[in-house]
C-alpha atoms as a PDB file:
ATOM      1  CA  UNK A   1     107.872  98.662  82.150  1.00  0.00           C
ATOM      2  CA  UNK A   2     104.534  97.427  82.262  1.00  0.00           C
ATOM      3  CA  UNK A   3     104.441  96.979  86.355  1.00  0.00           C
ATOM      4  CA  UNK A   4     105.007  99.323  89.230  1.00  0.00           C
ATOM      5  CA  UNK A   5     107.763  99.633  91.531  1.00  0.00           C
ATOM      6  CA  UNK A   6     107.546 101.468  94.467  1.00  0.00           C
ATOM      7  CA  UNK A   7     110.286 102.707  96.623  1.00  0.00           C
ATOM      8  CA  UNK A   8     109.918 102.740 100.342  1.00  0.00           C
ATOM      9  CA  UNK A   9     113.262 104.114 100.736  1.00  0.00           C
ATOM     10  CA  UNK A  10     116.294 105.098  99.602  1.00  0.00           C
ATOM     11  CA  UNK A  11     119.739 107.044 100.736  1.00  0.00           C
ATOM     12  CA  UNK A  12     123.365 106.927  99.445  1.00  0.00           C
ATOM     13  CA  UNK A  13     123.810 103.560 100.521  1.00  0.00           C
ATOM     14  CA  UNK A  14     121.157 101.370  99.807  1.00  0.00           C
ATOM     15  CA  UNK A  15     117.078 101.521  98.724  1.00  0.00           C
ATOM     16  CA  UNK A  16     114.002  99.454 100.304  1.00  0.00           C
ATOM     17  CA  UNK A  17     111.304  99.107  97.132  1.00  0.00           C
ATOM     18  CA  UNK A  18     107.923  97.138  96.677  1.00  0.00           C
ATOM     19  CA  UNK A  19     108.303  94.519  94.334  1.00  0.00           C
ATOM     20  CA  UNK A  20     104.560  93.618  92.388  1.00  0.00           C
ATOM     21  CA  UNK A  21     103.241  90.378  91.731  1.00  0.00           C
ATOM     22  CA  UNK A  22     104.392  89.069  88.502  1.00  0.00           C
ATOM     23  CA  UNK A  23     108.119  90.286  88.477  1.00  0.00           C
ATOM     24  CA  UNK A  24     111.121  88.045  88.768  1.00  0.00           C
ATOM     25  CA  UNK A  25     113.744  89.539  90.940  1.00  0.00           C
ATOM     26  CA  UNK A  26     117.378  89.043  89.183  1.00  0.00           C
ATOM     27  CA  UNK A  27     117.684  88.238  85.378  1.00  0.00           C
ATOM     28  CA  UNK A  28     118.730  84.248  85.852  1.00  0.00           C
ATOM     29  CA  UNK A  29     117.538  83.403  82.524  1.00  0.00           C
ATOM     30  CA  UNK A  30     119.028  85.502  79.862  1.00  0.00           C
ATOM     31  CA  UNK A  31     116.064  86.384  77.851  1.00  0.00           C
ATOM     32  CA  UNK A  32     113.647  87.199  80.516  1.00  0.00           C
ATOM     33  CA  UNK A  33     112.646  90.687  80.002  1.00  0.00           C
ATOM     34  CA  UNK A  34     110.477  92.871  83.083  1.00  0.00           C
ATOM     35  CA  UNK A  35     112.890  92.127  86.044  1.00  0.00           C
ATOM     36  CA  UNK A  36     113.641  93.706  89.023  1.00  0.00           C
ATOM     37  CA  UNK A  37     117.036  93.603  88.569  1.00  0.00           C
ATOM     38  CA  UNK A  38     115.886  95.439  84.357  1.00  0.00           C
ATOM     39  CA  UNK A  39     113.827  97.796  86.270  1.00  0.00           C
ATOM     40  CA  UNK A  40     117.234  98.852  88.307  1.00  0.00           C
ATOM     41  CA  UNK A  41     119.192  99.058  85.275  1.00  0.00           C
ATOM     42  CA  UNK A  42     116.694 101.739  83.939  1.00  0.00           C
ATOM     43  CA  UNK A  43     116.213 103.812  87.002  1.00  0.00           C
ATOM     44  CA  UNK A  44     118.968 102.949  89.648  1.00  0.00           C
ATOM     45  CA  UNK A  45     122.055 101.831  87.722  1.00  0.00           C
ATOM     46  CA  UNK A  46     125.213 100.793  89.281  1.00  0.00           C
ATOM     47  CA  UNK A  47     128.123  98.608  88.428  1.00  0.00           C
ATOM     48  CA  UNK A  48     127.322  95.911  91.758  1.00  0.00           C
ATOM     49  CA  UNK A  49     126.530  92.333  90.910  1.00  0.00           C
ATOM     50  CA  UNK A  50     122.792  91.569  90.231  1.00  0.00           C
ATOM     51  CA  UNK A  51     122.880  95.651  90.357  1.00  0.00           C
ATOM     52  CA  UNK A  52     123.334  95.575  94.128  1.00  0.00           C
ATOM     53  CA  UNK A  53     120.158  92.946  94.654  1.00  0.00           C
ATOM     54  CA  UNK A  54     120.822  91.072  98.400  1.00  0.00           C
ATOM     55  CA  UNK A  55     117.951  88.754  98.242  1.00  0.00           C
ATOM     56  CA  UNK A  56     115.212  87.374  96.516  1.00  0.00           C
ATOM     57  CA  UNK A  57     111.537  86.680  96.253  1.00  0.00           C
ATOM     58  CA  UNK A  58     109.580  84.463  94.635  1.00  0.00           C
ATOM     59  CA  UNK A  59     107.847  85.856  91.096  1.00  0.00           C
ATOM     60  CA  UNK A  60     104.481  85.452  92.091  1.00  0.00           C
ATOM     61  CA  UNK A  61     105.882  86.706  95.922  1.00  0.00           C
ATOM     62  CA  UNK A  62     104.906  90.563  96.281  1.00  0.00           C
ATOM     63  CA  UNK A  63     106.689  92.971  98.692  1.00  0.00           C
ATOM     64  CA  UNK A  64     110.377  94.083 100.464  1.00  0.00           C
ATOM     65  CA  UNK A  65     113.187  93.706  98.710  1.00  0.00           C
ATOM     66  CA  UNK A  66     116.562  95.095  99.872  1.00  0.00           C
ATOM     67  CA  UNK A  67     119.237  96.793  97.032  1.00  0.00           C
ATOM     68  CA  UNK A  68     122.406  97.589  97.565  1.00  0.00           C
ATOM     69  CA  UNK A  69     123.926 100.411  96.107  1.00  0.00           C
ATOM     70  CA  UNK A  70     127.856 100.579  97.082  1.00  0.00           C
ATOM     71  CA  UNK A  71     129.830  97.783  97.234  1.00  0.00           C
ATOM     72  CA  UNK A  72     130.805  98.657 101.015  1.00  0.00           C
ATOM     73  CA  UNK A  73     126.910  98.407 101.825  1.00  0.00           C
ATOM     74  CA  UNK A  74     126.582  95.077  99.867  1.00  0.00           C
ATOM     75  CA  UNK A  75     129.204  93.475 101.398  1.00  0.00           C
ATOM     76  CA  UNK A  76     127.857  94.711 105.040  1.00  0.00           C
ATOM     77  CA  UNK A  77     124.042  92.951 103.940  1.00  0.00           C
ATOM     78  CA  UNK A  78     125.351  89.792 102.684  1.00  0.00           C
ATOM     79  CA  UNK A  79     127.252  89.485 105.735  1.00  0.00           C
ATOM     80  CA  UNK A  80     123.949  90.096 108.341  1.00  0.00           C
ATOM     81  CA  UNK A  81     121.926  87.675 105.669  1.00  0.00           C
ATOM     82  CA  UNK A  82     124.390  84.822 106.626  1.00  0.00           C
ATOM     83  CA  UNK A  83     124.822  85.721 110.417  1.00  0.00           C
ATOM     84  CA  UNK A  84     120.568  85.866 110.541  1.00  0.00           C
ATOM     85  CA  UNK A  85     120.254  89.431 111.621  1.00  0.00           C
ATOM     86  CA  UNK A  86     117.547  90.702 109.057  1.00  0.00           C
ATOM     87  CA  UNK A  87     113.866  90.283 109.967  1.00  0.00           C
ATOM     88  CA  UNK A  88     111.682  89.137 107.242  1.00  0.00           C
ATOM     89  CA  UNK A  89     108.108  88.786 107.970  1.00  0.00           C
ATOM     90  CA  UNK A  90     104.931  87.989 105.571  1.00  0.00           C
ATOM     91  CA  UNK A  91     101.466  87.790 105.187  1.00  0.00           C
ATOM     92  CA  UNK A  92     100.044  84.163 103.720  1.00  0.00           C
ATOM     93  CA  UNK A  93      96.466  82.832 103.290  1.00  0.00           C
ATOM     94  CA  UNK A  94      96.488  78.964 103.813  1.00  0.00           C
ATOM     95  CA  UNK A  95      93.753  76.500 103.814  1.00  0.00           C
ATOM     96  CA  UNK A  96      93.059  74.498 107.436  1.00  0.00           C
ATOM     97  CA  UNK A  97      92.551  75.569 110.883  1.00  0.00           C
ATOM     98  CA  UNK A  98      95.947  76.167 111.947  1.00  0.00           C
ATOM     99  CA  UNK A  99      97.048  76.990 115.863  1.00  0.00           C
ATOM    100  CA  UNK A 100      97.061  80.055 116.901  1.00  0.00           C
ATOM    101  CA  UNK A 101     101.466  80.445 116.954  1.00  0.00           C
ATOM    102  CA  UNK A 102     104.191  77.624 115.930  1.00  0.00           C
ATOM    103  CA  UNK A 103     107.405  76.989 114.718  1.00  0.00           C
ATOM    104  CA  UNK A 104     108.696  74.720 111.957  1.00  0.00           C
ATOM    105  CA  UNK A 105     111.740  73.321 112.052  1.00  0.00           C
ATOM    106  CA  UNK A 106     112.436  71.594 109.125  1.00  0.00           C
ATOM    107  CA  UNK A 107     115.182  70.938 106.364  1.00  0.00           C
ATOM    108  CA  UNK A 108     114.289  71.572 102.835  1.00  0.00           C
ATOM    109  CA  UNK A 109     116.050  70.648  99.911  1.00  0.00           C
ATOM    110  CA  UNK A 110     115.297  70.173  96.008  1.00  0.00           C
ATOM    111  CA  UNK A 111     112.703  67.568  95.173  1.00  0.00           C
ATOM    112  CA  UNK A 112     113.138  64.676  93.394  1.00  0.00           C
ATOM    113  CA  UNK A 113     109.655  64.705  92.269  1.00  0.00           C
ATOM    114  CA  UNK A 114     109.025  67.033  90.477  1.00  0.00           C
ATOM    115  CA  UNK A 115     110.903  70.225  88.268  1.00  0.00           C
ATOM    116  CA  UNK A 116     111.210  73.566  90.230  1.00  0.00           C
ATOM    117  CA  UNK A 117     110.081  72.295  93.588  1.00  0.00           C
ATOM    118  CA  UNK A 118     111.507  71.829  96.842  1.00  0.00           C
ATOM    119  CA  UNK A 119     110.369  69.206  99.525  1.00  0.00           C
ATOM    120  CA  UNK A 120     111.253  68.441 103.734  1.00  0.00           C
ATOM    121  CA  UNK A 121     113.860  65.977 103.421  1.00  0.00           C
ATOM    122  CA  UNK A 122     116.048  65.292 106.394  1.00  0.00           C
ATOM    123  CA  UNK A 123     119.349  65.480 104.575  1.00  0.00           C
ATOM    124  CA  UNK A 124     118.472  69.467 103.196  1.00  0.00           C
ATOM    125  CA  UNK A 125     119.655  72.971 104.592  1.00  0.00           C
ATOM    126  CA  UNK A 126     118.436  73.920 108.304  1.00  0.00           C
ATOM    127  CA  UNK A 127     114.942  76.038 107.649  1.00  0.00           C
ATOM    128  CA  UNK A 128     112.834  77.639 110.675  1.00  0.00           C
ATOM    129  CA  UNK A 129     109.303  78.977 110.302  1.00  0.00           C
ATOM    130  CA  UNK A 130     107.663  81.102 112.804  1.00  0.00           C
ATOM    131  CA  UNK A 131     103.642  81.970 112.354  1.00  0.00           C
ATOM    132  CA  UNK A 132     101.375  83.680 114.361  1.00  0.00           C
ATOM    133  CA  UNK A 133      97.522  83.200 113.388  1.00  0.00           C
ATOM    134  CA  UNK A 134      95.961  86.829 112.456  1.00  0.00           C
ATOM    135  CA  UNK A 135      92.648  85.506 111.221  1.00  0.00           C
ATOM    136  CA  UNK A 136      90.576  82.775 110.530  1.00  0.00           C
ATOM    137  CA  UNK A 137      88.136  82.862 107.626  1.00  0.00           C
ATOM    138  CA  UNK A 138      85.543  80.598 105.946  1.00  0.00           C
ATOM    139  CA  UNK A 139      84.270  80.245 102.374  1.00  0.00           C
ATOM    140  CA  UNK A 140      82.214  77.533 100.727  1.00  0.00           C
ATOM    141  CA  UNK A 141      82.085  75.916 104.457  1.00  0.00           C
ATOM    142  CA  UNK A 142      85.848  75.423 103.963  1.00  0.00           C
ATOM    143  CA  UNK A 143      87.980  76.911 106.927  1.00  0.00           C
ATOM    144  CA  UNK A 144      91.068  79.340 106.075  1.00  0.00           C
ATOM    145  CA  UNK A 145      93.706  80.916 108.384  1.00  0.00           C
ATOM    146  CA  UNK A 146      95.887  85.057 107.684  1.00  0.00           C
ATOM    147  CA  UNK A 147      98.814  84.194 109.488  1.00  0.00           C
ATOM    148  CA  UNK A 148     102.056  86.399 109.700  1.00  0.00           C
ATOM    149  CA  UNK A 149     105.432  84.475 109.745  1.00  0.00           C
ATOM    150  CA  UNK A 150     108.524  84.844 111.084  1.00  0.00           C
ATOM    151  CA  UNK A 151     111.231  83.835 108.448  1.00  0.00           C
ATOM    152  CA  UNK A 152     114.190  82.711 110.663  1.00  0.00           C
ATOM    153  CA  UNK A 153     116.207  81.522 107.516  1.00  0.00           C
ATOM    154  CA  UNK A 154     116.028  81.817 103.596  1.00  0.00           C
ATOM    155  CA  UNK A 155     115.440  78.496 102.010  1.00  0.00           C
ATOM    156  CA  UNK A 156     114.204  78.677  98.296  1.00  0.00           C
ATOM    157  CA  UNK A 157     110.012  78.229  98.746  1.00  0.00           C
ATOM    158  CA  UNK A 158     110.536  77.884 102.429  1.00  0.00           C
ATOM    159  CA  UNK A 159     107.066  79.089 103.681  1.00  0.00           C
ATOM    160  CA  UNK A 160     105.165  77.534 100.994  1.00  0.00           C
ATOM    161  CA  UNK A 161     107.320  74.175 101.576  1.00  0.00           C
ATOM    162  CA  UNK A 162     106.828  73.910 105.264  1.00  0.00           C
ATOM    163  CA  UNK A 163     102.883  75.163 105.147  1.00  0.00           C
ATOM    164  CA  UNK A 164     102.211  72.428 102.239  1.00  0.00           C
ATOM    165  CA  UNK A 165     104.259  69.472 104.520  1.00  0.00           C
ATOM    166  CA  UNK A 166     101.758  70.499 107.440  1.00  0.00           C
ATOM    167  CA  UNK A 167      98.911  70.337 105.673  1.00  0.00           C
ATOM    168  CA  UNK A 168      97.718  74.056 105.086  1.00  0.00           C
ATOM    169  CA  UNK A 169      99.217  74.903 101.689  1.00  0.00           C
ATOM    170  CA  UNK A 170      99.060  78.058 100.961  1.00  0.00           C
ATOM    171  CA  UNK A 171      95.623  79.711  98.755  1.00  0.00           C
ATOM    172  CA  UNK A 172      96.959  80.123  95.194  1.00  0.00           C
ATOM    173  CA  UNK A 173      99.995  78.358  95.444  1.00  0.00           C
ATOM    174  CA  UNK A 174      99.435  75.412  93.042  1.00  0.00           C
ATOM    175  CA  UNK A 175     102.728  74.243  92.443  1.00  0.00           C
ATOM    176  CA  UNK A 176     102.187  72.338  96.331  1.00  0.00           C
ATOM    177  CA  UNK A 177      98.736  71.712  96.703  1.00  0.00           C
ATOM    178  CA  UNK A 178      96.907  75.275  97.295  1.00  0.00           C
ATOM    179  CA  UNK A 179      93.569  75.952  95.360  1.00  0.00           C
ATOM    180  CA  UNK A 180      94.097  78.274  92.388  1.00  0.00           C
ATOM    181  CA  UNK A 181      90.243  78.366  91.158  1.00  0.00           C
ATOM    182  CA  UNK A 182      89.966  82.545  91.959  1.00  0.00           C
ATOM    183  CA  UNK A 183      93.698  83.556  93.229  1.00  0.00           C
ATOM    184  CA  UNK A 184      96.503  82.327  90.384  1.00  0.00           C
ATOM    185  CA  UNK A 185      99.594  83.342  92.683  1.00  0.00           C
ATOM    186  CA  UNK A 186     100.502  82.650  96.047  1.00  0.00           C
ATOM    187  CA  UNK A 187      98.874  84.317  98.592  1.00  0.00           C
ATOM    188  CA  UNK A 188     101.854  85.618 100.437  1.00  0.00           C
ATOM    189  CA  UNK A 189     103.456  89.147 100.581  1.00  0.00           C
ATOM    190  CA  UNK A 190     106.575  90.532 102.145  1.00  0.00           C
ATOM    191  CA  UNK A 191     105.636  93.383 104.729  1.00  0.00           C
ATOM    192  CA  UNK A 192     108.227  93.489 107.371  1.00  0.00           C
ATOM    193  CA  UNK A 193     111.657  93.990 106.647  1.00  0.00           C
ATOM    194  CA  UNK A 194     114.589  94.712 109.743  1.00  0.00           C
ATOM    195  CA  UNK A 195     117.771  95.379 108.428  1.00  0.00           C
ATOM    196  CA  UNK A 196     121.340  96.950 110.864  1.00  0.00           C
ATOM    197  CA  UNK A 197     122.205 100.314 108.828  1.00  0.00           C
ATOM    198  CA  UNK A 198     125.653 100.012 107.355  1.00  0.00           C
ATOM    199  CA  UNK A 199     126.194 103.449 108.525  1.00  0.00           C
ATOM    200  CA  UNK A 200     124.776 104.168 111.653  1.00  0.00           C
ATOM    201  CA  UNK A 201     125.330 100.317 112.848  1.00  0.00           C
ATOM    202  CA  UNK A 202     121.273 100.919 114.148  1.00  0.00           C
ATOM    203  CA  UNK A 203     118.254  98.963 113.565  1.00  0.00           C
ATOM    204  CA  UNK A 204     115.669  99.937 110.540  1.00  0.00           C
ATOM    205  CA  UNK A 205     112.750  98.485 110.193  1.00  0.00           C
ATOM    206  CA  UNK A 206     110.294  98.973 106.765  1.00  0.00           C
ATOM    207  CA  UNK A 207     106.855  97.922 106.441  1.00  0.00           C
ATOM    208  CA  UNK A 208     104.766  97.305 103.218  1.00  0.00           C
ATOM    209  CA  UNK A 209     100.776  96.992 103.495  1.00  0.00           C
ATOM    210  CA  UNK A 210      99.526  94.191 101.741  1.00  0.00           C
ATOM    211  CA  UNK A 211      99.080  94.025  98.313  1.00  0.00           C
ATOM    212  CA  UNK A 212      95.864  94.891  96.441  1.00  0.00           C
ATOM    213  CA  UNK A 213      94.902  92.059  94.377  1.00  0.00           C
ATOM    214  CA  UNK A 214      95.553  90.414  98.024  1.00  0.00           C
ATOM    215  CA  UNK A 215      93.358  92.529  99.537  1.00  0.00           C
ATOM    216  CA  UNK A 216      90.666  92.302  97.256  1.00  0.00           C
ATOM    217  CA  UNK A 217      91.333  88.228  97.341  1.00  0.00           C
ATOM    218  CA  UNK A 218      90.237  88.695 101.053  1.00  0.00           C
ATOM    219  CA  UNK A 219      87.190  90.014 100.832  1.00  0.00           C
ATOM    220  CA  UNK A 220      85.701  87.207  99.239  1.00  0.00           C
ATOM    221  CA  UNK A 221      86.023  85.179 102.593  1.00  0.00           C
ATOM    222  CA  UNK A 222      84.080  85.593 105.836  1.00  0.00           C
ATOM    223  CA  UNK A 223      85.812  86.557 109.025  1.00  0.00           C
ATOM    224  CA  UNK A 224      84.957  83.689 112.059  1.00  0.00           C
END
């Protein structure tokens, strides 16, 4: 396959890997060839539903995904997924002068207005959004913020929703509202992820640096 996959770790139980730009996580639509869930076919193959995937990110999302690889270790992830005890924590570029920390606290649910997206509607699922402000940055005299957030739960397009509803979509991200004229995917990568071991019953925590074409994206901004 065409892109790279890197493994952060791996044991008898389950592997951590780096998922690129570009890649779909689980084969949803039959014919869709390059997945994550192909790639573990090829190189990690076992007989576990979505071979052993517990969550997903977006295709143009890069970073931490979790794989199971027995059935007593899937079981065990789904299970701290539901009850909220796995960290997830990413990197986004948005435009606006956001505050330096917050918390969203809205529901999200499928739009009605439009094919693939997802809106704050007041009859959707629970979703809370924690962000801390890294950075703030400024490029053609418009005003940018590098904030790291907090994923408290899992809602399809969840950080891209809520950032969009306040005003500060996310660079890239055109589907809801964020400028696309240099970066064509969302600026937003994966890098924390804090899982319990199904063995040990401890805490493990990986970490993913941000992605190149990300990095590279960055550097065409000026730091305030």
């Amino acid at each position: 396959m065409d892109k790279k996959v890197k493994i952060v770790f791996e044991n008898n139980e389950f592997l951590v890997v780096d998922k690129p730009t570009g890649m779909t996580t689980t084969k949803e639509k039959k014919n869709e060839i390059g997945t994550l869930e192909d790639w573990l076919r090829e190189c990690k193959q076992n007989d576990l539903p979505r071979n052993g995937i517990v969550h997903r990110l977006d295709k143009g999302t890069s970073g931490l995904v979790l794989i199971a690889k027995t059935n007593m270790s899937l079981v065990f992830f789904k299970q701290q997924f539901k009850n909220r005890l796995v960290g997830k924590k990413y990197y986004c570029l948005v435009g606006g002068d956001t505050s330096m920390n917050g918390s969203i606290d809205w529901p999200i649910e499928r739009s009605k207005f439009g094919f693939g997206k997802f809106g704050v509607n007041v009859d959707g699922k629970t979703a809370l959004t924690e962000f801390t402000l890294i950075d703030r940055y400024v490029r053609n005299n418009k005003k940018y913020s590098l904030l790291d957030v907090n994923l408290k739960t899992g809602r399809t397009h969840q950080i891209r929703v809520h950032m969009s509803y306040l005003r500060w979509p996310l660079v890239g991200d055109g589907l809801y509202g964020g400028e696309v004229d240099i970066l064509k995917r969302p600026f937003l990568h994966s890098h924390e992820l804090s899982i319990g071991d199904p063995t040990s019953r401890g805490r493990l925590e990986f970490r993913s640096p941000l992605a190149e074409d990300l990095k590279q994206h960055l550097r065409l901004y000026e730091k305030q």
